[in-house]
N, C-alpha and C. Protein backbone atom coordinates (compact mmCIF):
# COMPACT_ATOMS: atom_id res chain seq x y z
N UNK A 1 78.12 150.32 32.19
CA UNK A 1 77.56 151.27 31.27
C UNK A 1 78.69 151.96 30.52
N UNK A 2 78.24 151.92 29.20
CA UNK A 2 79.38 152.55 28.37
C UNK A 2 79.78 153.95 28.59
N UNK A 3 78.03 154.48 28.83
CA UNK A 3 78.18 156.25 28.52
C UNK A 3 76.98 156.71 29.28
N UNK A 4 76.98 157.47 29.31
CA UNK A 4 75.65 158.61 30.20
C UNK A 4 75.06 159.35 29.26
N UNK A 5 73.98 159.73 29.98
CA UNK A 5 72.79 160.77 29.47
C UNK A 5 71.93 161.24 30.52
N UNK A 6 73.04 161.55 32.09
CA UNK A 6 72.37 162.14 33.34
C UNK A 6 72.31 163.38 33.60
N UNK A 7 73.08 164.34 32.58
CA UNK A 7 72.93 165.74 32.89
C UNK A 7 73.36 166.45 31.50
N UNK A 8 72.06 167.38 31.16
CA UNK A 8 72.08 167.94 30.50
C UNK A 8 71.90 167.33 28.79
N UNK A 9 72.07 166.05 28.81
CA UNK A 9 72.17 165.48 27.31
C UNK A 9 70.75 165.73 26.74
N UNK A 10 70.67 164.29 25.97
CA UNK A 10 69.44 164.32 24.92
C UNK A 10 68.53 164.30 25.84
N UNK A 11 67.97 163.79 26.55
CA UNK A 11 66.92 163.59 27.63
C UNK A 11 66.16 164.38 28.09
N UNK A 12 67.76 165.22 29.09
CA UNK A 12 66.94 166.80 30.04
C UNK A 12 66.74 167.65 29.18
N UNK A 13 67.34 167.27 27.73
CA UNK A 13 67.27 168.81 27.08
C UNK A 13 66.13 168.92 26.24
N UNK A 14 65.63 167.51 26.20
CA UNK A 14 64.51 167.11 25.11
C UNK A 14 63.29 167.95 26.48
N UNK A 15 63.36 167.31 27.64
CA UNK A 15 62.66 167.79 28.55
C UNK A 15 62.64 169.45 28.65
N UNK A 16 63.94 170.32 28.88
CA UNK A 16 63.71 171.64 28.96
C UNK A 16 62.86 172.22 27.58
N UNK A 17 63.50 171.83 26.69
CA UNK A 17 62.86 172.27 24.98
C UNK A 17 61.19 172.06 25.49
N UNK A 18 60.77 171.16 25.83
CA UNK A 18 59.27 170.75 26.01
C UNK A 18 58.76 171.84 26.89
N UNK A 19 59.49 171.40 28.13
CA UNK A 19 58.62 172.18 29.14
C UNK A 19 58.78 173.86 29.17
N UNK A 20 59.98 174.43 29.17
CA UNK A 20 60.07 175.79 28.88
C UNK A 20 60.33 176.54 27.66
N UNK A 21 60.20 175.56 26.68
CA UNK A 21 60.17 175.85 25.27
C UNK A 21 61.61 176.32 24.74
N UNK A 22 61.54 176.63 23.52
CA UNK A 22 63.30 177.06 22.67
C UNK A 22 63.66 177.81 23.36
N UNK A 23 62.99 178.92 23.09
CA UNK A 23 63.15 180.72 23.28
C UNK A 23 64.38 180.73 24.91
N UNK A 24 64.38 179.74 25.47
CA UNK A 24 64.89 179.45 27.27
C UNK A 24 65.94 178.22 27.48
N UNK A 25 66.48 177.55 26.56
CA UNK A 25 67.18 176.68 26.10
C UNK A 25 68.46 177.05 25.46
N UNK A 26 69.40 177.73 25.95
CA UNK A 26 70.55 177.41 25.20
C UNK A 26 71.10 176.70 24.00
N UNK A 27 71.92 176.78 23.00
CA UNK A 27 72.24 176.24 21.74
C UNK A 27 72.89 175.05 22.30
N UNK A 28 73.15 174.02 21.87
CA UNK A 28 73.12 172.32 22.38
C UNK A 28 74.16 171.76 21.40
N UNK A 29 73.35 171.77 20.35
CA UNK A 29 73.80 170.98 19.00
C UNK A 29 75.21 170.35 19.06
N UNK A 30 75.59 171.82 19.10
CA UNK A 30 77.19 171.39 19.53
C UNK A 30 78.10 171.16 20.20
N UNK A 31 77.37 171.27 21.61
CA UNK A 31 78.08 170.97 23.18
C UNK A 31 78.27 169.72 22.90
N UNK A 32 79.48 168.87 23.17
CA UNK A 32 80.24 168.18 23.78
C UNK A 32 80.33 167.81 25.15
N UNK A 33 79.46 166.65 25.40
CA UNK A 33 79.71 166.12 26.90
C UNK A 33 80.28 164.94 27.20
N UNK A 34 80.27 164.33 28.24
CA UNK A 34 81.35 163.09 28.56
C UNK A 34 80.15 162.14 28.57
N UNK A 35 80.96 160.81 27.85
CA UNK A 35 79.61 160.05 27.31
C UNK A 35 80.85 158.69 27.67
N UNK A 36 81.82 158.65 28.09
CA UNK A 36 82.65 157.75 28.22
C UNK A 36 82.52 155.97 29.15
N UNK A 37 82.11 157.00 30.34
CA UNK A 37 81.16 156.14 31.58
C UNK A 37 82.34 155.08 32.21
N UNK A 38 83.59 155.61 32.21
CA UNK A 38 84.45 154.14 32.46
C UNK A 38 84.48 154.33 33.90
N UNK A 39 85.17 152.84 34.36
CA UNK A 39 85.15 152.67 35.91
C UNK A 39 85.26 153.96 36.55
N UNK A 40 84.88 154.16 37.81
CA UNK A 40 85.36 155.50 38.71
C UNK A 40 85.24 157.07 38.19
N UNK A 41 84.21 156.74 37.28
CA UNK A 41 83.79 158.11 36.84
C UNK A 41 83.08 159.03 37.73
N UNK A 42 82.32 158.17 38.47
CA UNK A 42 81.24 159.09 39.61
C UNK A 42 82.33 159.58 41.00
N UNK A 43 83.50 158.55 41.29
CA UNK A 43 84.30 159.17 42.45
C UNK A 43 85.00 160.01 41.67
N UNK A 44 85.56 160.28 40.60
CA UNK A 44 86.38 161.33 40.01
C UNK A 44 85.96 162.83 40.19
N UNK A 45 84.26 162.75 40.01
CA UNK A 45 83.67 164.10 40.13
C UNK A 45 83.80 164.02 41.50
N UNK A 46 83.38 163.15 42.95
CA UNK A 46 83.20 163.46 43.94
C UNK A 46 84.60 164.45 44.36
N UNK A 47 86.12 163.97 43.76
CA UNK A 47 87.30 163.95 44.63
C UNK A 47 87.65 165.50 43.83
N UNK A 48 87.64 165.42 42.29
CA UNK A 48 87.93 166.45 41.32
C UNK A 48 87.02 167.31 40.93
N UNK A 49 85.98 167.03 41.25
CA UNK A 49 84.78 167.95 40.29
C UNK A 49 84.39 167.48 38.68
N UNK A 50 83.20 168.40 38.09
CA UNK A 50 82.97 167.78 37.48
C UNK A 50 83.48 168.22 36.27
N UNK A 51 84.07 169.47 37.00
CA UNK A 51 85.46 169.44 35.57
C UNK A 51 85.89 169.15 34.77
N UNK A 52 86.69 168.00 36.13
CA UNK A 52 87.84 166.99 35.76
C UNK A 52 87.22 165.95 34.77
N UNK A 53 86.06 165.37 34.59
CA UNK A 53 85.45 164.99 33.70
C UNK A 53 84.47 164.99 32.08
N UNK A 54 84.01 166.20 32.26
CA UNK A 54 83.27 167.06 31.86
C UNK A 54 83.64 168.72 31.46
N UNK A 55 84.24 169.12 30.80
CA UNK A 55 84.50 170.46 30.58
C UNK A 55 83.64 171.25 30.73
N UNK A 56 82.07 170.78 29.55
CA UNK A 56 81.19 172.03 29.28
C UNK A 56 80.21 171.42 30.60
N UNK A 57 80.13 170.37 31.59
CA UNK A 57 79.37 169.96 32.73
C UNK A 57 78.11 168.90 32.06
N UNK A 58 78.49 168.33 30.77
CA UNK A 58 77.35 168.16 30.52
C UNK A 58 77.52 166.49 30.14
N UNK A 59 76.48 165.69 30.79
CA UNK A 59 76.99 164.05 30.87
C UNK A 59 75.80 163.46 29.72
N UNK A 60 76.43 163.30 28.71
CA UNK A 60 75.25 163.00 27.61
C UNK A 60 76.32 163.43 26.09
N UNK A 61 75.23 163.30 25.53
CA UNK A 61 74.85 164.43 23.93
C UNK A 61 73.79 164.78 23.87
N UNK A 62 73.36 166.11 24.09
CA UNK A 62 72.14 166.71 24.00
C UNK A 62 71.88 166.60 22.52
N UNK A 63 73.02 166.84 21.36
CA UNK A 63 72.56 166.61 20.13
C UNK A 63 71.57 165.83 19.60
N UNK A 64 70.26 166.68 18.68
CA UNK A 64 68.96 165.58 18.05
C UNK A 64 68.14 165.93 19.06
N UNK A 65 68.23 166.30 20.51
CA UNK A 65 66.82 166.42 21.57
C UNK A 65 66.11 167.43 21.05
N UNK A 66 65.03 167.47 21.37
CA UNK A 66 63.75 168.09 20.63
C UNK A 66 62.23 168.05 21.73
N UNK A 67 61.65 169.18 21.16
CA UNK A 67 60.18 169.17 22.11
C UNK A 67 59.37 167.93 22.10
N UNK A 68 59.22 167.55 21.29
CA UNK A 68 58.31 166.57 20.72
C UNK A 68 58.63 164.87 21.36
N UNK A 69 59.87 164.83 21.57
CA UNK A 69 60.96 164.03 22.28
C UNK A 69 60.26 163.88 24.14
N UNK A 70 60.78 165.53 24.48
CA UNK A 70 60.27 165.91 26.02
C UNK A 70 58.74 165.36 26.06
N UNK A 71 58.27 165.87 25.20
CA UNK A 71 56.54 165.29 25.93
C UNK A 71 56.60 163.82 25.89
N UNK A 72 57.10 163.47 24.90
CA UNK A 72 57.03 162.05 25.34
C UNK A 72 57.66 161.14 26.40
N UNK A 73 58.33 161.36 26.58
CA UNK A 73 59.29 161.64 27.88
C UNK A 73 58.52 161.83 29.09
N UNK A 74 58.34 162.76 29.31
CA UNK A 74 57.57 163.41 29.98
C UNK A 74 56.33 163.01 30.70
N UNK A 75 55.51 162.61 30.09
CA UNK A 75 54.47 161.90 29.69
C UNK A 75 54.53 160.49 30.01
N UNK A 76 55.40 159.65 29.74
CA UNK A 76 56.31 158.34 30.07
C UNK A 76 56.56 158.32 31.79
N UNK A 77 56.89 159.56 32.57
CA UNK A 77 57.90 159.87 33.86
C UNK A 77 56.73 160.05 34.38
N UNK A 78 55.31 161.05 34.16
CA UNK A 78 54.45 161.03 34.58
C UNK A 78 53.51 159.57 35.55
N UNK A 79 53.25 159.05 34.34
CA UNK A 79 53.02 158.14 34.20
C UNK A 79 53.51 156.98 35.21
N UNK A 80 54.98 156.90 35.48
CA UNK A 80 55.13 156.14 36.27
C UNK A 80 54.98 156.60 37.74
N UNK A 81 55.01 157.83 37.66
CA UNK A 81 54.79 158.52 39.01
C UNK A 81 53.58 158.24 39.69
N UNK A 82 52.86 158.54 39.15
CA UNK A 82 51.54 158.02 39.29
C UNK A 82 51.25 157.02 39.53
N UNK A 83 51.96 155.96 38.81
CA UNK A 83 51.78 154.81 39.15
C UNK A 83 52.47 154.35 40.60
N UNK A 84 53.58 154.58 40.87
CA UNK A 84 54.48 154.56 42.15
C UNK A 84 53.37 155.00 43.10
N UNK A 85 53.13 155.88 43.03
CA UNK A 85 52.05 156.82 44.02
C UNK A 85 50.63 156.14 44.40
N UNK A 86 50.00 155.27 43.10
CA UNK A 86 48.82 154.75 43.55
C UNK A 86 49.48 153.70 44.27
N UNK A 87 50.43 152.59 43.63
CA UNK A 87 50.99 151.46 44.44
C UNK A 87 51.55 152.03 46.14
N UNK A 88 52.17 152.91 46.13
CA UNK A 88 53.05 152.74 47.44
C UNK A 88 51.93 153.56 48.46
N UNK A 89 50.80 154.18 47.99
CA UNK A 89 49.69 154.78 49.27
C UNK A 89 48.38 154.19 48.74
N UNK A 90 48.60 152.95 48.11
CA UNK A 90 47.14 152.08 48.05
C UNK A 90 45.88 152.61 47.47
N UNK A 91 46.17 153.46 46.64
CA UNK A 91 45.28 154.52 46.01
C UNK A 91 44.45 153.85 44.85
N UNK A 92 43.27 154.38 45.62
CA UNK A 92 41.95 153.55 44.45
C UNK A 92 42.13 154.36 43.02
N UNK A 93 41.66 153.76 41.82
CA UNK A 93 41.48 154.58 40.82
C UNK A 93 40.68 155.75 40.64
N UNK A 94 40.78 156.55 39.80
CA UNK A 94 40.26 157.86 39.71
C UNK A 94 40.09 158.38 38.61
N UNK A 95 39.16 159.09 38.08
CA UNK A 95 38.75 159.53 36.94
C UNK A 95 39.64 161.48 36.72
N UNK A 96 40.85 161.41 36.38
CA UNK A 96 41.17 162.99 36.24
C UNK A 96 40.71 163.96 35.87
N UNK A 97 39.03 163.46 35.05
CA UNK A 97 38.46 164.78 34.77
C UNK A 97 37.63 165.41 35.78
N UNK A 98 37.49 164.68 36.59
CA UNK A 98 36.18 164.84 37.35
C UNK A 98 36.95 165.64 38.41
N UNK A 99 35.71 166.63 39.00
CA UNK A 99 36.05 167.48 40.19
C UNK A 99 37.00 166.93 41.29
N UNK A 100 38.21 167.47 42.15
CA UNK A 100 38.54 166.69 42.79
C UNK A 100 38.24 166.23 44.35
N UNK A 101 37.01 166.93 44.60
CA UNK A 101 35.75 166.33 45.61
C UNK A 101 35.33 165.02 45.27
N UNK A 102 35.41 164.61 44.10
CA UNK A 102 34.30 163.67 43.68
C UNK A 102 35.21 162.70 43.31
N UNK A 103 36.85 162.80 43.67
CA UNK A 103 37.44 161.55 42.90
C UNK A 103 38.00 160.64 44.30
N UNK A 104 37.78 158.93 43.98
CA UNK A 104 38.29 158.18 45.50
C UNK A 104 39.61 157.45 45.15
C-alpha cells in the first residue's frame, strides 16, 4: 500500500462531519497527514510513536471529506454489519419496520 486513510483522514472525517455534524469537527482542510505507507511504518509507531510518523497524528488527507460522503459511508459499514451478523448467528430475515416482538 502506497498510503493510508486509517486515522483521521477523508473517511473518519467524512464519518464525524455526518454523524456529529460541523459545529464538533475541527478545521481539516489543511491538516497534513502521513499518506506515505512505506515498509515498517506500523513498527515505527509501535517502537517511536506516532509522532515519529505523523506530526499532526493524522494517517490520511481528511481534505474534500464531507457529510454527505459519511452517510454514505456509513450506510455502506452498516450494511455490512448486518450482513456479518445475519451470516455468522444464522439469522432469518426481518422486516425493520415492524415491532421488534414480531420480527424472526
Amino acid at each position: 500500500m502506497k498510503w493510508s486513510d486509517s486515522h483521521a483522514g477523508a473517511i473518519e472525517t467524512s464519518l464525524a462531519l455526518h454523524v456529529m455534524g460541523e459545529h464538533r469537527v475541527r478545521a481539516f482542510e489543511a491538516v497534513t497527514g502521513y499518506t506515505a505507507g512505506e515498509a515498517g511504518w506500523l513498527e515505527a509507531i509501535e517502537t517511536k510513536g506516532v509522532q515519529a510518523i505523523s506530526p499532526s497524528g493524522v494517517f490520511g488527507t481528511p481534505g474534500g471529506a464531507n457529510a454527505a460522503a459519511g452517510k454514505v459511508i456509513l450506510n455502506a459499514l452498516s450494511e455490512e454489519v448486518a450482513v456479518w451478523l445475519k451470516d455468522a448467528f444464522k439469522l432469518g430475515e426481518f422486516n425493520s419496520s415492524a415491532p421488534l416482538h414480531e420480527r424472526s
